[in-house]
N, C-alpha and C. Protein backbone atom coordinates (compact mmCIF):
# COMPACT_ATOMS: atom_id res chain seq x y z
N UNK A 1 -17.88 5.75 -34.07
CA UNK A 1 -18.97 6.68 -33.86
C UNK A 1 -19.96 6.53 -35.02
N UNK A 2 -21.17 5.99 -34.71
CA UNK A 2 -22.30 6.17 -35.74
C UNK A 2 -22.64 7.59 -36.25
N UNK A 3 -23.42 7.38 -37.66
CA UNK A 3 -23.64 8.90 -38.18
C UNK A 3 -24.33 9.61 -37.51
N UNK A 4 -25.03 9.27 -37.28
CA UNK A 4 -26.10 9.89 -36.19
C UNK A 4 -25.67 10.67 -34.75
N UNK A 5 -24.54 9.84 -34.46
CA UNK A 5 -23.40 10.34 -33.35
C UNK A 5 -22.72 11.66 -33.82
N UNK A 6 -22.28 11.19 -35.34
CA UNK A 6 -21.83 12.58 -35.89
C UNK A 6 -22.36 13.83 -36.41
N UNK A 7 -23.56 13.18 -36.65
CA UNK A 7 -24.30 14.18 -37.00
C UNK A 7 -24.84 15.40 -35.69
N UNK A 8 -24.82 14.74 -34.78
CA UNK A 8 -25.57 14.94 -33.25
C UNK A 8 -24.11 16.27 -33.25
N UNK A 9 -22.82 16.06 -33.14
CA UNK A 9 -21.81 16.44 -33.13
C UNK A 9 -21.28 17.43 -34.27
N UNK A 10 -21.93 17.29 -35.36
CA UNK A 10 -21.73 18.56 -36.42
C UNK A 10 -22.73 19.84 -35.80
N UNK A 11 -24.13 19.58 -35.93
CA UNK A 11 -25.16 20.47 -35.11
C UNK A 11 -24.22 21.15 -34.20
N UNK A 12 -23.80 20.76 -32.95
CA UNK A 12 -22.79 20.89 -32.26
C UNK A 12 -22.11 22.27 -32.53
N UNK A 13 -21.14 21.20 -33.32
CA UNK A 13 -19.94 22.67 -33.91
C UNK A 13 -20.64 23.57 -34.91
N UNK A 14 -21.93 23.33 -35.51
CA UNK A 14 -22.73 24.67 -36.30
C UNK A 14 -22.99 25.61 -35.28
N UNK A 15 -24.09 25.10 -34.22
CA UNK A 15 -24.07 25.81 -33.50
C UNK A 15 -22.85 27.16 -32.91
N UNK A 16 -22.21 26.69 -32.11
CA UNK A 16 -21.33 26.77 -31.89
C UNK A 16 -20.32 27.72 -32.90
N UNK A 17 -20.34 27.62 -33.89
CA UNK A 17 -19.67 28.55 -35.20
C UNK A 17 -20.62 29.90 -35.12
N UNK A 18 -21.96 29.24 -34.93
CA UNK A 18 -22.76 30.61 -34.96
C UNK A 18 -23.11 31.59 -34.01
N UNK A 19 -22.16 30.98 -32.51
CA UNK A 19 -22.15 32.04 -31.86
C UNK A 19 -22.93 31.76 -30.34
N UNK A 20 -23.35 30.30 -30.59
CA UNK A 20 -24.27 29.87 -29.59
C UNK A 20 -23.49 28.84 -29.00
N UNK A 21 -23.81 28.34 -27.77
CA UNK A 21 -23.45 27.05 -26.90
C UNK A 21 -23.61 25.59 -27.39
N UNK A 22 -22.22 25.32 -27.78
CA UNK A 22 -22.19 24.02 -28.62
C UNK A 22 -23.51 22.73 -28.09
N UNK A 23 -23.76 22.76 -26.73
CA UNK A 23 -24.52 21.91 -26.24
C UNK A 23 -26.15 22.25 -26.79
N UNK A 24 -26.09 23.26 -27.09
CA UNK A 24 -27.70 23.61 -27.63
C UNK A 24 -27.68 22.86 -29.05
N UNK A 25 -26.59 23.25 -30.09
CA UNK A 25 -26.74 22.47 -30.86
C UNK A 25 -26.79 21.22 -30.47
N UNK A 26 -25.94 20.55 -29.78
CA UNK A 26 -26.28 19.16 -29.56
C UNK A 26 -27.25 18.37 -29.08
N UNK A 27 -27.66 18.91 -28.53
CA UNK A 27 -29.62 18.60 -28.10
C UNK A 27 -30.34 19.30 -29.36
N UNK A 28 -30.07 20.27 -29.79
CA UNK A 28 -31.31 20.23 -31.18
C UNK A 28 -30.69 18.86 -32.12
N UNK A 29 -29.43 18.35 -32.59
CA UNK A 29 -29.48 17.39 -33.13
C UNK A 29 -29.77 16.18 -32.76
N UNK A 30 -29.94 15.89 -31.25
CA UNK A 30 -30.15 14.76 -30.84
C UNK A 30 -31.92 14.23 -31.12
N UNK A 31 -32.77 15.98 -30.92
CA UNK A 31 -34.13 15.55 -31.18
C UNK A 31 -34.26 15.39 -32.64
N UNK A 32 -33.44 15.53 -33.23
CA UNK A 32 -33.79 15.66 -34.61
C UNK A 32 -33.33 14.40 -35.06
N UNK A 33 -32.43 13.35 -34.34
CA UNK A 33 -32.50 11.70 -34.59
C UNK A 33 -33.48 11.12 -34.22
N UNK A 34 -33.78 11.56 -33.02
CA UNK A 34 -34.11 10.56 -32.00
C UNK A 34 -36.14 10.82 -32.98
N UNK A 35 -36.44 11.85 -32.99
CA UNK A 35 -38.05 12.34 -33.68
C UNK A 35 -38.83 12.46 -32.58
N UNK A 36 -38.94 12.25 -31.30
CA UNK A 36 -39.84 12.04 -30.74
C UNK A 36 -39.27 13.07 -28.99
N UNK A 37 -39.82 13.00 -28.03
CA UNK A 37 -39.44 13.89 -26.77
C UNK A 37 -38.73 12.94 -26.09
N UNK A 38 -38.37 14.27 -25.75
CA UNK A 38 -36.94 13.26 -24.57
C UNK A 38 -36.83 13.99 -23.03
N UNK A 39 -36.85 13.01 -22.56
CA UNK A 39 -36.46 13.73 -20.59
C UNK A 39 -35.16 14.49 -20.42
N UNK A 40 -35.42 15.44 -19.72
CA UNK A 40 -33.65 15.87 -19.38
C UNK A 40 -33.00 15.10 -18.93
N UNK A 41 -33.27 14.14 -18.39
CA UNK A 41 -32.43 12.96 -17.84
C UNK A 41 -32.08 12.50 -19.09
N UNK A 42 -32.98 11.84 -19.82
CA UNK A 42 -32.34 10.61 -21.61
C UNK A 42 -31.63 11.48 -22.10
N UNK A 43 -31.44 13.27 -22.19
CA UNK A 43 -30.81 14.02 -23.21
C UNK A 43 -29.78 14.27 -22.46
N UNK A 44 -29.39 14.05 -20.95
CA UNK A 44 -28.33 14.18 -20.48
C UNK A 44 -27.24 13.23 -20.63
N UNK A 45 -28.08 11.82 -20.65
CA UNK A 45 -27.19 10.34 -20.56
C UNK A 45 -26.86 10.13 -22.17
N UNK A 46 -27.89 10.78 -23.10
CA UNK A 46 -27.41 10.26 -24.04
C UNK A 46 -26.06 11.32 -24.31
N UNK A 47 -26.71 12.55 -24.40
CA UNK A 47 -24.62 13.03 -24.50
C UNK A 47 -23.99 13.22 -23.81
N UNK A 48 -23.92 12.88 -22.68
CA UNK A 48 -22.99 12.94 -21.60
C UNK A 48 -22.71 13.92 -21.06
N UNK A 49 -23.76 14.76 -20.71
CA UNK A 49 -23.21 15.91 -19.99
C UNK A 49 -24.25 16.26 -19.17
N UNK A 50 -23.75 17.40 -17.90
CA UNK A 50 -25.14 17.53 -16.76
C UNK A 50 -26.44 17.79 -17.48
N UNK A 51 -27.60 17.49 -16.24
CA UNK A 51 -28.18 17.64 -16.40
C UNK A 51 -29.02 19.28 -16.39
N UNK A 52 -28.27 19.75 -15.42
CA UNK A 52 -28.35 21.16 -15.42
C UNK A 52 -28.09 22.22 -16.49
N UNK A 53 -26.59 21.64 -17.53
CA UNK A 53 -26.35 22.08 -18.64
C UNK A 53 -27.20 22.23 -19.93
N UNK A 54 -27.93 20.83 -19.79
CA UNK A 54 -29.15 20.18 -20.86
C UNK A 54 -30.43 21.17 -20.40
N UNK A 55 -30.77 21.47 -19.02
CA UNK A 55 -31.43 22.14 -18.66
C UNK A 55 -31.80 23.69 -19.37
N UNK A 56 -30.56 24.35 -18.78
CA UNK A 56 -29.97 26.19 -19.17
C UNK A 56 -30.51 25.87 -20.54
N UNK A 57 -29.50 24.74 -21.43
CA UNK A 57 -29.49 25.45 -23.30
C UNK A 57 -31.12 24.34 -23.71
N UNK A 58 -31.88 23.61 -23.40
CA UNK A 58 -33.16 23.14 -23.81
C UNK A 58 -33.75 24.13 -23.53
N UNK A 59 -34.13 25.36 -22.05
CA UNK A 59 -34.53 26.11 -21.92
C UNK A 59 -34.38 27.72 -23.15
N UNK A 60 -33.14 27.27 -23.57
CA UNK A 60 -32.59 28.58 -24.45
C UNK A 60 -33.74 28.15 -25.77
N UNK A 61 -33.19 26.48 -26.65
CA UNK A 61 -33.73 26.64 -27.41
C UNK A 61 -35.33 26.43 -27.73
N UNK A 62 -35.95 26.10 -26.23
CA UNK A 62 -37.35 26.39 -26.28
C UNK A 62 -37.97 27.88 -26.14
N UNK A 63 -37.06 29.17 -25.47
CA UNK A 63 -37.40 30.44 -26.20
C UNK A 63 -37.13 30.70 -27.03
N UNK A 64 -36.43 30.48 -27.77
CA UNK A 64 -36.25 30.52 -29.46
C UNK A 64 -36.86 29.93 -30.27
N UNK A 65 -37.66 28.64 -29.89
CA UNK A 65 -38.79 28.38 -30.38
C UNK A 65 -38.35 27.22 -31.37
N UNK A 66 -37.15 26.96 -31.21
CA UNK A 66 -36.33 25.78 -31.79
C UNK A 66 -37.30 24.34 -31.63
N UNK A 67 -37.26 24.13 -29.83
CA UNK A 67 -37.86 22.97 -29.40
C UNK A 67 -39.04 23.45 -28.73
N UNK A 68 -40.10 22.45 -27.84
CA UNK A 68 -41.28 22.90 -26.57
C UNK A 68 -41.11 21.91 -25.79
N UNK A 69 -41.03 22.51 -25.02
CA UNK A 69 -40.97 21.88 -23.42
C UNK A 69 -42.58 21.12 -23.43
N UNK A 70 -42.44 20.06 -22.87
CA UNK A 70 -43.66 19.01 -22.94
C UNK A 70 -44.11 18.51 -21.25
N UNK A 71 -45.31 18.26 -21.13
CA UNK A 71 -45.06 17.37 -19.73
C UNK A 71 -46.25 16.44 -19.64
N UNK A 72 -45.86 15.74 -18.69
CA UNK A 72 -47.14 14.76 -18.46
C UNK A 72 -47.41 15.12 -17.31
N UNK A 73 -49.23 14.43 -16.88
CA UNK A 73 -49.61 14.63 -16.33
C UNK A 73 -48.96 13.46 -14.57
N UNK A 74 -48.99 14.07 -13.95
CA UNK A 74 -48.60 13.11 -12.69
C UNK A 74 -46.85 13.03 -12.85
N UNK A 75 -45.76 13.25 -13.76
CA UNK A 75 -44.89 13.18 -13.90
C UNK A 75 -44.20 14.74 -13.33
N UNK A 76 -43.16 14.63 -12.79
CA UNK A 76 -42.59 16.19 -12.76
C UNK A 76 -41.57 16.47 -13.48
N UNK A 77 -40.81 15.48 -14.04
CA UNK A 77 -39.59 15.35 -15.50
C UNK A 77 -40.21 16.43 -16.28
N UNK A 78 -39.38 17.18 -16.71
CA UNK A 78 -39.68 18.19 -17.87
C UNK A 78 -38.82 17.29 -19.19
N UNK A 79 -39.99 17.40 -20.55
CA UNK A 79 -39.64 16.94 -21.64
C UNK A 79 -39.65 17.87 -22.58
N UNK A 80 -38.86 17.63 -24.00
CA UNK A 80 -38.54 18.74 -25.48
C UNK A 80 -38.63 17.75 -26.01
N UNK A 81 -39.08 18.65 -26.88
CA UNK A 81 -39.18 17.46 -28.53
C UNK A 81 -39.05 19.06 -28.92
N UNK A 82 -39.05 18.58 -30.78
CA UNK A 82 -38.73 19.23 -31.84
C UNK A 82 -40.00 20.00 -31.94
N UNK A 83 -40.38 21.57 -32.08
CA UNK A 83 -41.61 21.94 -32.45
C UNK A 83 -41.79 21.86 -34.22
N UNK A 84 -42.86 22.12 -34.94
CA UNK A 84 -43.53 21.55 -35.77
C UNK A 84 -42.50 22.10 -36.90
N UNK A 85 -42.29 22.96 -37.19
CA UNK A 85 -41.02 23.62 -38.37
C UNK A 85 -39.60 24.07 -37.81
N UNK A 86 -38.97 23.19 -37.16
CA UNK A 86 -37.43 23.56 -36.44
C UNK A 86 -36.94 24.35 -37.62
N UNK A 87 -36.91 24.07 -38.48
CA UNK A 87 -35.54 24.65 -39.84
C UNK A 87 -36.25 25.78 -40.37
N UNK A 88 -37.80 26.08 -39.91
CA UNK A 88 -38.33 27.58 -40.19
C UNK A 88 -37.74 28.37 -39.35
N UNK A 89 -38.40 27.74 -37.83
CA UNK A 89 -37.99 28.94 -37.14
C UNK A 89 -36.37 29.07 -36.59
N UNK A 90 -35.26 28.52 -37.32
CA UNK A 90 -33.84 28.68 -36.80
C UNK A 90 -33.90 29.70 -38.29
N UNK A 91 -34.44 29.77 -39.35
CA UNK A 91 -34.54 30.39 -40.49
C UNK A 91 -35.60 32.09 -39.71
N UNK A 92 -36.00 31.95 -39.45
CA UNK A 92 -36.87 33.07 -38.86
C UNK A 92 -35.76 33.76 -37.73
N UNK A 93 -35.45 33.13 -37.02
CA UNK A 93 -34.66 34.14 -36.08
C UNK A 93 -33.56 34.25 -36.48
N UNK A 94 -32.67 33.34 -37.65
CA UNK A 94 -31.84 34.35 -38.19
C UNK A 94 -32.43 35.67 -38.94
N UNK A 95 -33.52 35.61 -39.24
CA UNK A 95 -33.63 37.08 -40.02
C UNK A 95 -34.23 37.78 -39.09
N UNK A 96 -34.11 37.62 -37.65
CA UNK A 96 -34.86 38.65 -36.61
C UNK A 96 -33.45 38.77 -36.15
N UNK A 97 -32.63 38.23 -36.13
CA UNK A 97 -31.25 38.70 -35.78
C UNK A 97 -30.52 39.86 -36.76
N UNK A 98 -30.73 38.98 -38.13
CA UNK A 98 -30.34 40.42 -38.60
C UNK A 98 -30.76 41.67 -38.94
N UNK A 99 -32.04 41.51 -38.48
CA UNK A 99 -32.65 43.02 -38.88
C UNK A 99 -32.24 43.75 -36.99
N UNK A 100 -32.30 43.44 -36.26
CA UNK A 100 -31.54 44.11 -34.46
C UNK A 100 -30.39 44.29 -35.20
N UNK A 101 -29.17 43.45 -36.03
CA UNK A 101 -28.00 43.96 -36.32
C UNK A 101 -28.17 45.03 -37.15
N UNK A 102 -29.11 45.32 -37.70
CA UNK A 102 -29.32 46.21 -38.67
C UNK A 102 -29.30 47.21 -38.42
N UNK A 103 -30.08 47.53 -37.50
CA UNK A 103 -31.11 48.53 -36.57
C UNK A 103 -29.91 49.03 -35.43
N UNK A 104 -28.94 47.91 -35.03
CA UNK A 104 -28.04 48.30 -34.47
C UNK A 104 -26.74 49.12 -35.33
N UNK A 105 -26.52 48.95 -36.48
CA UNK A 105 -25.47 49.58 -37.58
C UNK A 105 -26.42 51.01 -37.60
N UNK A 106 -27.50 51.25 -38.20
CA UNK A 106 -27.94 52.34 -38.59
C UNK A 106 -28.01 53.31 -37.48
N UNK A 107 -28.70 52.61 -36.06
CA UNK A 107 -27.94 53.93 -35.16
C UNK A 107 -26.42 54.56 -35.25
N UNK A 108 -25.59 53.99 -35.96
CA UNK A 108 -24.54 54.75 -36.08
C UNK A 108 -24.24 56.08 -36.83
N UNK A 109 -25.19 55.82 -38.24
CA UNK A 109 -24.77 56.13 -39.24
C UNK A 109 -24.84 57.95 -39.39
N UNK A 110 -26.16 58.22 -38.78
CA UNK A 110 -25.65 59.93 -38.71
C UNK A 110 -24.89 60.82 -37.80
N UNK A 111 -24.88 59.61 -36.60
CA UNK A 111 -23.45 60.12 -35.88
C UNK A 111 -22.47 60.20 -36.12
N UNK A 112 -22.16 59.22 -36.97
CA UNK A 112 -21.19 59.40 -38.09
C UNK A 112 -20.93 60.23 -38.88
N UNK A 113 -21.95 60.80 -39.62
CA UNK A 113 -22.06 60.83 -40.67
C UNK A 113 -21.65 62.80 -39.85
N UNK A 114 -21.75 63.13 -39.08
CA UNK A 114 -21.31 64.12 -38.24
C UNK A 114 -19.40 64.62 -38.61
N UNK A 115 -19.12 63.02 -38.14
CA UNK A 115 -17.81 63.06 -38.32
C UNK A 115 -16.95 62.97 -39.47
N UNK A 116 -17.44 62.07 -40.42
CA UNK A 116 -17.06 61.40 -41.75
C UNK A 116 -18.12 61.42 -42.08
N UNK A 117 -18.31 61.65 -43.24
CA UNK A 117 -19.03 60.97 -44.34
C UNK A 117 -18.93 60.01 -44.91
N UNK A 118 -17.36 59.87 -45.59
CA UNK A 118 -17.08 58.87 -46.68
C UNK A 118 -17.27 57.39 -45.74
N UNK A 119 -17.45 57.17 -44.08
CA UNK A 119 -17.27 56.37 -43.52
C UNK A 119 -18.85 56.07 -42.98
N UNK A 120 -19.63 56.86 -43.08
CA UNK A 120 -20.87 57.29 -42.60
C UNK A 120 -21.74 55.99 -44.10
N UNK A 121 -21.11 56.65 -45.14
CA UNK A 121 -21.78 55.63 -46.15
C UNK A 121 -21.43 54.18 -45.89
N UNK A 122 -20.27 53.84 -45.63
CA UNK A 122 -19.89 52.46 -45.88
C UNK A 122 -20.89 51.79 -44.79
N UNK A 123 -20.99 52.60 -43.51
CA UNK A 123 -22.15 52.28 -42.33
C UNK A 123 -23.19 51.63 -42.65
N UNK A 124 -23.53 52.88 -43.66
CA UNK A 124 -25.04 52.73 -44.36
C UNK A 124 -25.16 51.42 -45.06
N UNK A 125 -24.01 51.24 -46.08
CA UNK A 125 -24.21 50.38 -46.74
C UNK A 125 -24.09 48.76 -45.90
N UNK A 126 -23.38 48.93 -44.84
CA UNK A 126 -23.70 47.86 -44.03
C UNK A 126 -25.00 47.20 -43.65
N UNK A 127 -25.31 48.37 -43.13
CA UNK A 127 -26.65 48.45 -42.90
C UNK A 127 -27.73 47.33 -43.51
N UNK A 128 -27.51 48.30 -44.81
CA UNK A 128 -28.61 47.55 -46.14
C UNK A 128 -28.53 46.13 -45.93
N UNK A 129 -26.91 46.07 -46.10
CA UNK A 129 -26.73 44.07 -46.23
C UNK A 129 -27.55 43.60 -45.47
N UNK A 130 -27.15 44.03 -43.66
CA UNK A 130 -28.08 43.36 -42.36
C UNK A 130 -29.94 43.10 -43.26
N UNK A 131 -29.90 44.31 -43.64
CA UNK A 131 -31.73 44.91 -44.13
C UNK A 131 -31.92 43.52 -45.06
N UNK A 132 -30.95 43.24 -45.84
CA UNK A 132 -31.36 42.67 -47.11
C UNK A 132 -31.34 40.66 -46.66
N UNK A 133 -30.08 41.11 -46.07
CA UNK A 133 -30.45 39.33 -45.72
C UNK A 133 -31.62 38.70 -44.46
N UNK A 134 -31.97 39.96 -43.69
CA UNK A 134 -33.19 39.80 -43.02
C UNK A 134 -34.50 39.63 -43.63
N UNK A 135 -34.51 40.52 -44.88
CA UNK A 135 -35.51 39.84 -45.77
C UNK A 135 -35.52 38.48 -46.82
N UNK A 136 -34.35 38.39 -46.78
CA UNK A 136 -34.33 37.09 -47.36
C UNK A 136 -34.69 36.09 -47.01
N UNK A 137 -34.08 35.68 -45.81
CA UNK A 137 -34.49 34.69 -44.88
C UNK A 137 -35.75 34.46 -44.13
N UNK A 138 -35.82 35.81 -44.08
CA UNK A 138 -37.75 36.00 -43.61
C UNK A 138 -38.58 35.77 -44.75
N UNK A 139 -38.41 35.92 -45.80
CA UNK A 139 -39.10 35.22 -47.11
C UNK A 139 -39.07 33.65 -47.42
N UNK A 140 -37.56 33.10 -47.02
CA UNK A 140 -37.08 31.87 -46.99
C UNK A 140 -37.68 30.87 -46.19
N UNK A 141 -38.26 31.53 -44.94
CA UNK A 141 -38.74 31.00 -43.90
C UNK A 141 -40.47 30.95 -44.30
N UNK A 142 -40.87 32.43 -45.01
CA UNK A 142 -42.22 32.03 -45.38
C UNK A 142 -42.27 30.83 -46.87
N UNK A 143 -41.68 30.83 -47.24
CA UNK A 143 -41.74 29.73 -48.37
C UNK A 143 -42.00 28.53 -47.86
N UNK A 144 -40.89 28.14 -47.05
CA UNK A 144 -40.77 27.01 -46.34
C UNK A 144 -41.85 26.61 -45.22
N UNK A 145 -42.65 27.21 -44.18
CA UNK A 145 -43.70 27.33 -44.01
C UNK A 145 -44.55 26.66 -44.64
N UNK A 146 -44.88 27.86 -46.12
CA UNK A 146 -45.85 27.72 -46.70
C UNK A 146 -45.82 25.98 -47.45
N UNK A 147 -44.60 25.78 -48.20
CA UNK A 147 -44.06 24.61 -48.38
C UNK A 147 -44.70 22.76 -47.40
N UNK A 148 -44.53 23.17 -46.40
CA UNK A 148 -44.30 22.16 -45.76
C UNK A 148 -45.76 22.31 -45.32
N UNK A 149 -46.67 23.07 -44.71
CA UNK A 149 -47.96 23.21 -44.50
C UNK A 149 -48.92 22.55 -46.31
N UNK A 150 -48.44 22.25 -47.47
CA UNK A 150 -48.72 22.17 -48.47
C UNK A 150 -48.98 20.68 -48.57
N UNK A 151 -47.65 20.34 -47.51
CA UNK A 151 -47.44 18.71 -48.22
C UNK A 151 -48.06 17.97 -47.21
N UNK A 152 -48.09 18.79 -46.01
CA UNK A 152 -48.70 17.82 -44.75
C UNK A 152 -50.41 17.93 -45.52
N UNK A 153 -50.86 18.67 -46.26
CA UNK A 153 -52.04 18.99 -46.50
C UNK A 153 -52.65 17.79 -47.26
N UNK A 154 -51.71 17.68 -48.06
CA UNK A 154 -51.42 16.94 -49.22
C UNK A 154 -51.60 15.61 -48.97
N UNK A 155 -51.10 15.11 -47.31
CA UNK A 155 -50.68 13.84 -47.00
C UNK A 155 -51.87 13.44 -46.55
């Protein structure tokens, strides 16, 4: 197996660790060898799996804003490629994820806080974490942004 094979295949199991459909990772790593758009057909043959499957999770990670769906004119093949900052915006919707987890902990906390207190805080303090690493990463993501808009400037 070439690195690139493995690499295609780590994406994969990241994905996948994080809660998402191993095949999404594997099509975001495949555009991220390959650099350029690919047919659902080439992203099916190249990893071996339906085309319908490649379909569902390219569709997932083009609302997430991972990849964009591309097309030509006179062609009816739907194509993805990589949109312009992939590693911003997988950095951006982790911190839009954790601020909903956030937002989801803190509705707990004075219902709680009804019942227990001493348990009502630890809520809270959950909370914060969700709060705090949503800003992190949402800062992380504006750096990086800003970063990479610097150098293309540059170039």
């Amino acid at each position: 197996m070439s690195s690139s094979d493995r690499f295609i295949e780590v994406m994969g199991l990241m994905f996948q660790d994080g809660g998402d459909p191993r095949i999404a990772g594997r099509i975001f790593g495949l555009l991220i060898i390959e650099g350029r758009e690919l047919s659902l057909q080439q992203i099916s043959e190249r990893l071996g799996v339906s085309r319908a499957s490649v379909s569902t999770n390219a569709r997932q990670l083009a609302k997430r804003g991972a990849i964009r769906l591309t097309a030509h004119a006179g062609d009816r093949q739907d194509f993805y490629e990589l949109n312009n900052f992939p590693s911003v915006d997988v950095l951006g919707e982790m911190a839009e994820r954790m601020e909903r987890q956030a937002q989801a902990v803190r509705d707990f906390i004075e219902p709680i806080r009804q019942e227990n207190e001493p348990a009502a805080e630890r809520v809270e303090d959950l909370s914060r974490v969700f709060d705090h690493a949503a800003e992190l990463l949402g800062d992380w993501a504006t750096k990086l942004r800003n970063d990479q808009t610097n150098r293309r400037g540059q170039k």
